[in-house]
Protein backbone atom coordinates (compact mmCIF):
# COMPACT_ATOMS: atom_id res chain seq x y z
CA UNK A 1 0.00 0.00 0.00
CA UNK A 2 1.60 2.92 -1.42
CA UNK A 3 0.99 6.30 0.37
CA UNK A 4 1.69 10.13 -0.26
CA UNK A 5 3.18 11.94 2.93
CA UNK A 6 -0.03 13.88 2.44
CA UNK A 7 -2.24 10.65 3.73
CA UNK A 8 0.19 10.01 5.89
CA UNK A 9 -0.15 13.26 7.90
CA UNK A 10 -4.01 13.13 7.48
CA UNK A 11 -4.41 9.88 8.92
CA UNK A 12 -1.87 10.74 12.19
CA UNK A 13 -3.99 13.96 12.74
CA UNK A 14 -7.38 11.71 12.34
CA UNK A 15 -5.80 9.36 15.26
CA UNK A 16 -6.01 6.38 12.98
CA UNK A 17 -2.57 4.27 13.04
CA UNK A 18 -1.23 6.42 15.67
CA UNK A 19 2.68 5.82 15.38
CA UNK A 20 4.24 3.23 17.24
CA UNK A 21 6.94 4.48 19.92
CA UNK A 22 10.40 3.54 20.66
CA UNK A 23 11.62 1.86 17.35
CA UNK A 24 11.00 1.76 13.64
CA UNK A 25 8.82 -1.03 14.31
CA UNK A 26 7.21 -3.53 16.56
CA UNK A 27 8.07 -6.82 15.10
CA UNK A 28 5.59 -9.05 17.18
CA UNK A 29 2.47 -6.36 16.83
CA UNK A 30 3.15 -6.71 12.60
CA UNK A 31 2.95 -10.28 13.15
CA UNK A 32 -0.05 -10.04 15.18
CA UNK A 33 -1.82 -8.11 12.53
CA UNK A 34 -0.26 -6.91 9.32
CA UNK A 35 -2.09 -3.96 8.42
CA UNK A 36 -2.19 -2.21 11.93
CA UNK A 37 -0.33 0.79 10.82
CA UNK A 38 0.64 1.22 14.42
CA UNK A 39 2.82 -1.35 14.73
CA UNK A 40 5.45 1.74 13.09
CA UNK A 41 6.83 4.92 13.89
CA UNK A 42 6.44 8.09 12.28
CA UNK A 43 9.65 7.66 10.26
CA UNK A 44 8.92 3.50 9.83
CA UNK A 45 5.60 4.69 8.43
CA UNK A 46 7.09 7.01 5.86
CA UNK A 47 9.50 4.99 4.80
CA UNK A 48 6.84 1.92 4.19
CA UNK A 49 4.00 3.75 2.74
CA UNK A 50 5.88 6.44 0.73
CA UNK A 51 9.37 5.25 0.05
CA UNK A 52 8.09 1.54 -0.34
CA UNK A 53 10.42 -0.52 2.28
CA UNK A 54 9.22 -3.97 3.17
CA UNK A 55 8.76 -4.31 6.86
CA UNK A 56 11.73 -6.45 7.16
CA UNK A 57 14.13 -3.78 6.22
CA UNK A 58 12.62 -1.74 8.95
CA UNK A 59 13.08 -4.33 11.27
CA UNK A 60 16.62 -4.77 10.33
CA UNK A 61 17.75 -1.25 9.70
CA UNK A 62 19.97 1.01 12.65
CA UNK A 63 17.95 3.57 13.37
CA UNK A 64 20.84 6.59 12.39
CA UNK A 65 20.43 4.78 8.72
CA UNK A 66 16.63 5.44 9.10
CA UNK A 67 17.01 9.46 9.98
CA UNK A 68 18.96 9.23 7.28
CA UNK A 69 16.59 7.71 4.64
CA UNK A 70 13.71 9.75 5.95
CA UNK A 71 15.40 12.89 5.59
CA UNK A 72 16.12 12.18 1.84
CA UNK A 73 12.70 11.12 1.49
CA UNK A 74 11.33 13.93 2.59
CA UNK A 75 13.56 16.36 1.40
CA UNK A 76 14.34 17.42 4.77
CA UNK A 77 17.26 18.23 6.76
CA UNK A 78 18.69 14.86 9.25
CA UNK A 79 18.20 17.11 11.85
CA UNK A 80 15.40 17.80 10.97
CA UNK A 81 14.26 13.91 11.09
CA UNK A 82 15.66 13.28 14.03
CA UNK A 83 13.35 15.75 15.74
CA UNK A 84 9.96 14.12 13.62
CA UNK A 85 11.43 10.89 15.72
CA UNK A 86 12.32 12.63 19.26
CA UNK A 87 8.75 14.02 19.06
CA UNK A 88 7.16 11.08 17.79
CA UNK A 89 8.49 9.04 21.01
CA UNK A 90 7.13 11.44 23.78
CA UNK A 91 4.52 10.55 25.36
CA UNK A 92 1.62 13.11 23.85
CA UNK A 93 3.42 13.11 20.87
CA UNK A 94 1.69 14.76 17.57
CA UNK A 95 4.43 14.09 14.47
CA UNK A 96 2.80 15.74 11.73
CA UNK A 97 3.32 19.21 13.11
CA UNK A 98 7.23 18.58 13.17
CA UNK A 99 6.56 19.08 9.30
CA UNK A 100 3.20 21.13 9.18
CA UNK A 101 3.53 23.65 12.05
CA UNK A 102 7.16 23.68 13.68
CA UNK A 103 7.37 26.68 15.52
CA UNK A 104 5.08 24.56 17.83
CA UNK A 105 7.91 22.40 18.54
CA UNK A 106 11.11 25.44 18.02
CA UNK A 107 9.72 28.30 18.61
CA UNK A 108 9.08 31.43 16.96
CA UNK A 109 12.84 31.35 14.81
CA UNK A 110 11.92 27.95 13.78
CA UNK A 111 12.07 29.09 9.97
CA UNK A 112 15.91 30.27 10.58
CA UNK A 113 16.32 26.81 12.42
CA UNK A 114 15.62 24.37 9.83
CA UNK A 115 17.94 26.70 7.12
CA UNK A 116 20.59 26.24 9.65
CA UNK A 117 19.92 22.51 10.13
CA UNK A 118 19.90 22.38 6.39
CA UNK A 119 23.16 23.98 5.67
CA UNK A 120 25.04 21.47 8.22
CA UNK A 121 23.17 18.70 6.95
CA UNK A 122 24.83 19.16 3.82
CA UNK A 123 28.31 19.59 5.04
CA UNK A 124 31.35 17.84 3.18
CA UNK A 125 33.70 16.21 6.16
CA UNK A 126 36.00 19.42 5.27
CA UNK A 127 33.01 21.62 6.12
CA UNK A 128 32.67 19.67 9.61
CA UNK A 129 36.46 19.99 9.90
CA UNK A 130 36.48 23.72 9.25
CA UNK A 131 33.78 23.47 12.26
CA UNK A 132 35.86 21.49 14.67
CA UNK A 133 38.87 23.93 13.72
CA UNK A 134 36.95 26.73 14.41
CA UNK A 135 35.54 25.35 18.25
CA UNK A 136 39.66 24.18 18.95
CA UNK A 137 40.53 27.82 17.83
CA UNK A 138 38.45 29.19 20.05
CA UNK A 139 39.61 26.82 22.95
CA UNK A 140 43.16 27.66 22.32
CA UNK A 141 42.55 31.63 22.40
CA UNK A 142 41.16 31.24 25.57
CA UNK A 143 43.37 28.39 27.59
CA UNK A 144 42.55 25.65 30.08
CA UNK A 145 40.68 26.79 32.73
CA UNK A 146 39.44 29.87 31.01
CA UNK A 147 38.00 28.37 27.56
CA UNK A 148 35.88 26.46 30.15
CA UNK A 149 34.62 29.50 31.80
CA UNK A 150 34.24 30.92 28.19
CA UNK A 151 32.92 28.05 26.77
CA UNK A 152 30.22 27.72 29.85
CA UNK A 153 29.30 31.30 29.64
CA UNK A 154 28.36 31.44 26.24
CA UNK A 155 26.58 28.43 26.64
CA UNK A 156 24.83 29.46 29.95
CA UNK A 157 24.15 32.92 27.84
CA UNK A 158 22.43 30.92 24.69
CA UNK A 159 20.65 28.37 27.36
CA UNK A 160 18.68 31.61 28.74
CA UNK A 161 18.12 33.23 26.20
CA UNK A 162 16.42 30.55 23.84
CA UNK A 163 14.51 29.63 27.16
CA UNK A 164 13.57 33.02 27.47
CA UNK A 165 12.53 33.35 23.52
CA UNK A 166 11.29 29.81 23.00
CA UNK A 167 10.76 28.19 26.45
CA UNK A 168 11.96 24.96 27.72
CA UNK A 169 10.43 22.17 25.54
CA UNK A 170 11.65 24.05 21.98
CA UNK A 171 14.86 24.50 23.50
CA UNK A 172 15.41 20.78 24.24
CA UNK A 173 14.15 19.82 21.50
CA UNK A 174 16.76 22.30 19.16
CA UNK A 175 19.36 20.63 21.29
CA UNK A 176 18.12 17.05 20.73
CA UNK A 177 18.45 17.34 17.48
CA UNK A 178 21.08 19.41 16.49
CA UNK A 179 23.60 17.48 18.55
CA UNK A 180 22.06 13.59 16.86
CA UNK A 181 22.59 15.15 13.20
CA UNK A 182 25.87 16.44 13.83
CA UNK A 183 27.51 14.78 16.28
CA UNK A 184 26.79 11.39 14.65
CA UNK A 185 28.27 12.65 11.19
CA UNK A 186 31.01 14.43 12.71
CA UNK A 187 31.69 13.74 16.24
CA UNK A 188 31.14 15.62 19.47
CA UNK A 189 32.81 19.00 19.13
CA UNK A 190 30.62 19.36 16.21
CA UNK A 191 27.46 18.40 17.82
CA UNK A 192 28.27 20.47 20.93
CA UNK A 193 28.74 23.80 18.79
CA UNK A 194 25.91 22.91 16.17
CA UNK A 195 23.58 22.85 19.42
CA UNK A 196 24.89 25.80 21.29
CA UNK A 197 24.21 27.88 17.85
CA UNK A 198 20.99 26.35 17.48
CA UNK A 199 20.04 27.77 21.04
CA UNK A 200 21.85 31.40 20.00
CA UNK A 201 19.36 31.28 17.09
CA UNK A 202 16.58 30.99 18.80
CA UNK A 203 17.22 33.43 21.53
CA UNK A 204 19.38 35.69 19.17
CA UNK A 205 17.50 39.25 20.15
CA UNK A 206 17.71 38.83 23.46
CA UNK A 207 21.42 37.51 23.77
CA UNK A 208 22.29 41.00 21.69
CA UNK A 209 19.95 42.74 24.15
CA UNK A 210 21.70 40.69 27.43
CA UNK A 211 24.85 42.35 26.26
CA UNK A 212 26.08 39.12 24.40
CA UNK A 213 27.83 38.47 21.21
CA UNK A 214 27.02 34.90 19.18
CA UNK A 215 29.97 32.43 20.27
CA UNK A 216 29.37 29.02 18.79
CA UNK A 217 27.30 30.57 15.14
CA UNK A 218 30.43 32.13 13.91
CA UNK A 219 31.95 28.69 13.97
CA UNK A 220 29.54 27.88 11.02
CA UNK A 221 30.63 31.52 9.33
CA UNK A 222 27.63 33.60 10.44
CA UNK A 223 27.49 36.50 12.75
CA UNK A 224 23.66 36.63 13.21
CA UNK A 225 20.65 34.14 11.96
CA UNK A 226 19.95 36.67 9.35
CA UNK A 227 23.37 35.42 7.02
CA UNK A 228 22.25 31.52 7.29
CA UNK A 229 20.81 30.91 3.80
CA UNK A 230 17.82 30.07 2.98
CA UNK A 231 17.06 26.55 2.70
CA UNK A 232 15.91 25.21 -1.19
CA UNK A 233 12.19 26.40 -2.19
CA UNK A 234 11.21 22.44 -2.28
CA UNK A 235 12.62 21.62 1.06
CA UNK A 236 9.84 19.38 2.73
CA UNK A 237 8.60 18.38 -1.24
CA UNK A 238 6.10 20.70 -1.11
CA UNK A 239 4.57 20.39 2.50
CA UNK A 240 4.56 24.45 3.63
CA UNK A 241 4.54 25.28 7.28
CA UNK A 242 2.28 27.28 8.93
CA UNK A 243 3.66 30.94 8.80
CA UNK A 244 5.53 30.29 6.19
């Protein structure tokens, strides 16, 4: 049964096949009853119904593979489907608005968000080294003891002020899945700045207002949201966000 992310979305917001939580699939509830939809997640669903995987290659397939997939799929930054998974797993968990409405999820600078996720997403492994040069740079200019206080301030600095702009759950969930995307491609100095400038972009105003400069975005070349370019006009193949 073949599916168009359209249906897909309709049919999560109607309640029927309600994604399955904690893994691409639950192997026992297929064989149980085949055409439960539930027996998937979000991302096992889309790549089933639209991208046409048999249930056994969801079954067999590590779960950084399947943020992968999805993301190419649906046009969409990894980031980007690692977040349609982190909120797919809570507990009142509503997928579709991770693609139809995600400044429910990020906050108001949600639009700058996913052109940032997009840019990193398609980093070369020079890009990601340029990035990792950039946060040891940074280190060394400061030294020991005080890149750590450096480091921690502008990361205490960006903490409050995307709390303060976007509040706690938008925050975490910039953070979530920042750090998955780029810290799996590139390793943890990557992840830790593409998080930290996640958080300055969604609490840029009032970290220039707080008296703070961006620490961690200028590691990706930008000195405010504003440079980031925009991602491609048929990012999401078509699906258009509210506010958008």
């Amino acid at each position: 049964m073949t599916q168009t992310i359209e249906q897909i979305l309709a049919r999560w917001d109607s309640g029927d096949g309600k994604p399955y939580k904690g893994s691409l699939i639950d192997w026992n509830a297929y064989e149980a009853d085949p055409e439960n939809m539930g027996c998937m997640c979000a991302q096992g669903q889309v790549l089933a119904l639209a991208g046409g995987w048999d249930y056994a290659k969801l079954r067999d397939t590590d779960q950084s593979d399947a943020d992968i997939a999805t993301a190419k799929l649906l046009n969409i930054s990894r980031a980007h489907a690692v977040l349609l998974r982190q909120i797919n797993d809570k507990v009142d968990g509503a997928p579709s608005i991770v693609l139809t409405d995600p400044g429910k999820v990020l906050g108001d600078q949600w639009s700058k968000l996913l052109d940032f996720w997009w840019l990193f997403h398609n980093y070369s492994a020079a890009d990601w080294r340029k990035v990792v040069a950039a946060w040891a740079a940074a280190r060394d200019a400061a030294w020991a003891a005080a890149w750590a206080a450096a480091g921690d301030a502008a990361r205490d600095a960006a903490w409050a002020a995307a709390w303060a702009a976007a509040g706690d759950a938008a925050r975490d969930a910039a953070w979530a899945a920042a750090w998955a995307a780029a810290g799996d491609a590139a390793g943890d100095a990557a992840g830790d700045a593409a998080w930290a400038a996640a958080w300055e972009i969604q609490g840029f105003d009032l970290l220039i207002e707080r008296g703070h400069k961006p620490f961690f975005l200028p590691m990706f070349g930008f000195s405010t949201p504003a440079d980031i370019p925009a991602r491609p006009a048929d990012y999401g193949n078509g699906i258009v966000p509210k506010g958008e």
